[in-house]
N, C-alpha and C. Protein backbone atom coordinates (compact mmCIF):
# COMPACT_ATOMS: atom_id res chain seq x y z
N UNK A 1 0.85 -1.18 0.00
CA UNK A 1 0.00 0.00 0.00
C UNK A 1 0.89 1.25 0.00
N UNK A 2 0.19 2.13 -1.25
CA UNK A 2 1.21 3.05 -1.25
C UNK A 2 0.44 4.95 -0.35
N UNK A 3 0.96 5.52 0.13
CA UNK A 3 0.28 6.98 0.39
C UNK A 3 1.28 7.78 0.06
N UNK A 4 0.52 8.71 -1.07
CA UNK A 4 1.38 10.27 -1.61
C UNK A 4 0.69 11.36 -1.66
N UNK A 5 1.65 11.92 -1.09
CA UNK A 5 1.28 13.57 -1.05
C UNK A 5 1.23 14.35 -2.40
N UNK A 6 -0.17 15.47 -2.86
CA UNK A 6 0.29 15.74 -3.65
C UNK A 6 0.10 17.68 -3.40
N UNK A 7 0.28 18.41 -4.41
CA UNK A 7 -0.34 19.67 -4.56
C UNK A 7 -0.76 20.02 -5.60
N UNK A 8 -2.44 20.30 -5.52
CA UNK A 8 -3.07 20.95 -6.93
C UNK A 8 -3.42 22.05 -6.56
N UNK A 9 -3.23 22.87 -7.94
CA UNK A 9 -3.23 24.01 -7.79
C UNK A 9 -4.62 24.23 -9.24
N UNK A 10 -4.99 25.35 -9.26
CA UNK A 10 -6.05 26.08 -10.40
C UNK A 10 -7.18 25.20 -9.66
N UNK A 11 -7.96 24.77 -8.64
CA UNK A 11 -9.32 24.73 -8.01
C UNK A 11 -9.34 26.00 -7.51
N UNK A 12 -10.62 26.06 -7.47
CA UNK A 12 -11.54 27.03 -7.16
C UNK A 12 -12.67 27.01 -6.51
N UNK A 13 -13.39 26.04 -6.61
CA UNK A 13 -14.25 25.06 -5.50
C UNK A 13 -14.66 24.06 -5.47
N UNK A 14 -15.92 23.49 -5.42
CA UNK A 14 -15.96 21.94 -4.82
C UNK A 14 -16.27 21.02 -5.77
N UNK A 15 -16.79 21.57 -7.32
CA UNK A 15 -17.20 21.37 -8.39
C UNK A 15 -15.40 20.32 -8.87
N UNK A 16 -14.68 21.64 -8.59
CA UNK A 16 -13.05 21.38 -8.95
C UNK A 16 -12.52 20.44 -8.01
N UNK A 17 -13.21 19.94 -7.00
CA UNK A 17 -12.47 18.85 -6.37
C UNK A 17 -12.85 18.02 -6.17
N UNK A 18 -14.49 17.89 -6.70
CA UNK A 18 -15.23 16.64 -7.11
C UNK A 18 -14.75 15.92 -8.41
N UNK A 19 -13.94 16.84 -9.54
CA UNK A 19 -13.86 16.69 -10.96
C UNK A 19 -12.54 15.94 -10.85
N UNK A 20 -11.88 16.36 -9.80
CA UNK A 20 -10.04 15.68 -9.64
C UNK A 20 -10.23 14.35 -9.14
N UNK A 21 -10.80 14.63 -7.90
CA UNK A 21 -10.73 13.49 -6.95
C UNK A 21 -11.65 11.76 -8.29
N UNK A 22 -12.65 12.16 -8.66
CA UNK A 22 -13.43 11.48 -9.46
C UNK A 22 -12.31 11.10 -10.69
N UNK A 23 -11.49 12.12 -11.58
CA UNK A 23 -10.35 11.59 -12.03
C UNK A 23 -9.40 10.50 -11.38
N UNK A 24 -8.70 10.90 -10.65
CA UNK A 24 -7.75 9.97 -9.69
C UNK A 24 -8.27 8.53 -9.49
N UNK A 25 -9.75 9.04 -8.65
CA UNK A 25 -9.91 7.37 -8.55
C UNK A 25 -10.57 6.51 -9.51
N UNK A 26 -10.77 6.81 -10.45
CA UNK A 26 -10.77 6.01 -11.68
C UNK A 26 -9.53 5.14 -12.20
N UNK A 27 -8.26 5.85 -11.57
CA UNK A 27 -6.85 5.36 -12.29
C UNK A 27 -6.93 3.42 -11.45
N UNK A 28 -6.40 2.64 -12.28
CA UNK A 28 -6.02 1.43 -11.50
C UNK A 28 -5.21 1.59 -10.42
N UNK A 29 -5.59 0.83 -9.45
CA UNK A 29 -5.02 0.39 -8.36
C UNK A 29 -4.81 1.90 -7.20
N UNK A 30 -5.72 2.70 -7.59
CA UNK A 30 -6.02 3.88 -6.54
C UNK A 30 -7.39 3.22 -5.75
N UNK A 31 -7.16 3.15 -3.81
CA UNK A 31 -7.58 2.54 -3.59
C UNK A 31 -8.76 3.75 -2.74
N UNK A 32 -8.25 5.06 -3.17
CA UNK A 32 -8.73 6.37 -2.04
C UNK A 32 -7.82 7.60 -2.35
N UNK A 33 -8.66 8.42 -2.69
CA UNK A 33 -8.41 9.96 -2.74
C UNK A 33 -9.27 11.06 -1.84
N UNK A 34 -8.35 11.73 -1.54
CA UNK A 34 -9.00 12.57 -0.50
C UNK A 34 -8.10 13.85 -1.16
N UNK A 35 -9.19 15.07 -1.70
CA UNK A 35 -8.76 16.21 -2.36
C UNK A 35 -9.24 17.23 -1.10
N UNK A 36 -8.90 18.28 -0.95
CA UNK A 36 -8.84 19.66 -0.26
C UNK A 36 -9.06 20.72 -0.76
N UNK A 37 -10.12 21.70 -0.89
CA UNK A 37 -9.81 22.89 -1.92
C UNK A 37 -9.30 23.62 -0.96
N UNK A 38 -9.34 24.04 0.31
CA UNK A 38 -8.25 24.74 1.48
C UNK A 38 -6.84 24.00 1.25
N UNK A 39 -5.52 25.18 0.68
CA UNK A 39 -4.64 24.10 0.81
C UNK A 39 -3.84 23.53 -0.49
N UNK A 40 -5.40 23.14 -1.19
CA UNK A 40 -5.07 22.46 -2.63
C UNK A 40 -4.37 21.27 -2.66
N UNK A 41 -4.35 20.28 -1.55
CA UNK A 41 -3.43 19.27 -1.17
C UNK A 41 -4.65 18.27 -1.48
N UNK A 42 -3.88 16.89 -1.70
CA UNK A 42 -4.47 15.69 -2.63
C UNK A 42 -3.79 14.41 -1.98
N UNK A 43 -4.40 13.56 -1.40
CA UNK A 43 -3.94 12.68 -0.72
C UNK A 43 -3.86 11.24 -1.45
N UNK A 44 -3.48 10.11 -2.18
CA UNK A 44 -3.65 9.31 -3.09
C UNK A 44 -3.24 8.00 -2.30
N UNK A 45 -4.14 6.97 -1.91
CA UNK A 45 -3.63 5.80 -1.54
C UNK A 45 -4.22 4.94 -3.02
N UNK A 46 -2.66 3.81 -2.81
CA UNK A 46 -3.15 2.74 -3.91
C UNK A 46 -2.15 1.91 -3.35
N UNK A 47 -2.30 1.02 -4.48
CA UNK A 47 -1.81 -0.74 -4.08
C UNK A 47 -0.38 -0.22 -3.98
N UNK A 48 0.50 -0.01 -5.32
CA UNK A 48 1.73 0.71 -5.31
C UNK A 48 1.54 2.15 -5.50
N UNK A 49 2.71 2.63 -5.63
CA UNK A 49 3.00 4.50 -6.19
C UNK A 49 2.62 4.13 -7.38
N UNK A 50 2.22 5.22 -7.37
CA UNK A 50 1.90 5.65 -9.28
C UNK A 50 2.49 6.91 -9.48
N UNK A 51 3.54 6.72 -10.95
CA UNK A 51 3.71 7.47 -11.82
C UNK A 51 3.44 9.32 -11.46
N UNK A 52 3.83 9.87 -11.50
CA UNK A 52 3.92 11.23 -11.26
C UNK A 52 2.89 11.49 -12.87
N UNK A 53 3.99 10.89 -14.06
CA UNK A 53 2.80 11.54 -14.82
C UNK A 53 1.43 10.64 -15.16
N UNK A 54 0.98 9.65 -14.51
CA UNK A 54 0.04 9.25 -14.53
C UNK A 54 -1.05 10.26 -13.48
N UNK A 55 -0.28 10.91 -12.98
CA UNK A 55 -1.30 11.59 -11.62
C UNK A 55 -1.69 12.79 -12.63
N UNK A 56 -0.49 13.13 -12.91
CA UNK A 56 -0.76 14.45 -13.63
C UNK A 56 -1.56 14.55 -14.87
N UNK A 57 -1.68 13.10 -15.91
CA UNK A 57 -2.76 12.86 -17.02
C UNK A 57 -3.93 13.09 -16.50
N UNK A 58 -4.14 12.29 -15.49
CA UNK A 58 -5.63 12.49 -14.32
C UNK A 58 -6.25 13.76 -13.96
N UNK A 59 -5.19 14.51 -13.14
CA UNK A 59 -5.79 15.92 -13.14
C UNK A 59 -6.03 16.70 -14.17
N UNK A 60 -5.21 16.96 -15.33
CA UNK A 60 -5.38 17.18 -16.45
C UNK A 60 -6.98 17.19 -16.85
N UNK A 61 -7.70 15.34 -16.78
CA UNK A 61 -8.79 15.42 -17.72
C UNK A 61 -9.52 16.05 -16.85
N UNK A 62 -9.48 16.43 -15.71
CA UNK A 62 -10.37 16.80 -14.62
C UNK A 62 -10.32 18.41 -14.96
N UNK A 63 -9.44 19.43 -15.52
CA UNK A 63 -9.68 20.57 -15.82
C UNK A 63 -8.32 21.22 -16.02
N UNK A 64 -8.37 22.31 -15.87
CA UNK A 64 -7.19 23.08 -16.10
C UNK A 64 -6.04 23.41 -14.55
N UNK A 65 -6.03 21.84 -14.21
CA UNK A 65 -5.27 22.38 -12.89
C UNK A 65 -3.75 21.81 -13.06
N UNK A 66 -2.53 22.13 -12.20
CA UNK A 66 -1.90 21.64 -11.97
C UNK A 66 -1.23 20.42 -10.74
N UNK A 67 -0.53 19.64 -10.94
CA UNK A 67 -0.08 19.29 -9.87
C UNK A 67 1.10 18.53 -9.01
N UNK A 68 1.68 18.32 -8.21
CA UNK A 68 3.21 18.40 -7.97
C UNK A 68 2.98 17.16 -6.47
N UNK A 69 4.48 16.46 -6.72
CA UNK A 69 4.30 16.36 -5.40
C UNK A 69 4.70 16.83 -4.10
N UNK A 70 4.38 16.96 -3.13
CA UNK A 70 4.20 17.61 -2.06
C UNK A 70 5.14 17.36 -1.14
């Protein structure tokens, strides 16, 4: 089991962290996401780590945000 920190940035409210979080956990082997619009911090458990740019394809389809890890 993996837990990573992340930081997204360009939310704006809850619309934007329903749209991420709903991205993320669609990806395989994400077992739980927990997004923040206070903060902009993104919490990702899965089986293993995933890919930095697999996180970042994810947020991507979710809107115009960015994101890093933390």
């Amino acid at each position: 089991m993996a837990t990573t920190n992340y930081t997204v940035t360009g939310m704006t409210c809850g619309h934007c962290v329903n749209a991420v979080a709903e991205e993320v956990s669609a990806l395989e082997g994400v077992t739980d996401v927990n997004v923040q619009l206070e903060g902009g911090t993104m919490v990702v458990e899965s089986a293993e780590r995933l890919p930095l740019a697999t996180i970042t394809e994810a947020v991507s389809e979710a809107g115009d945000y960015t994101v890093a890890e933390a």
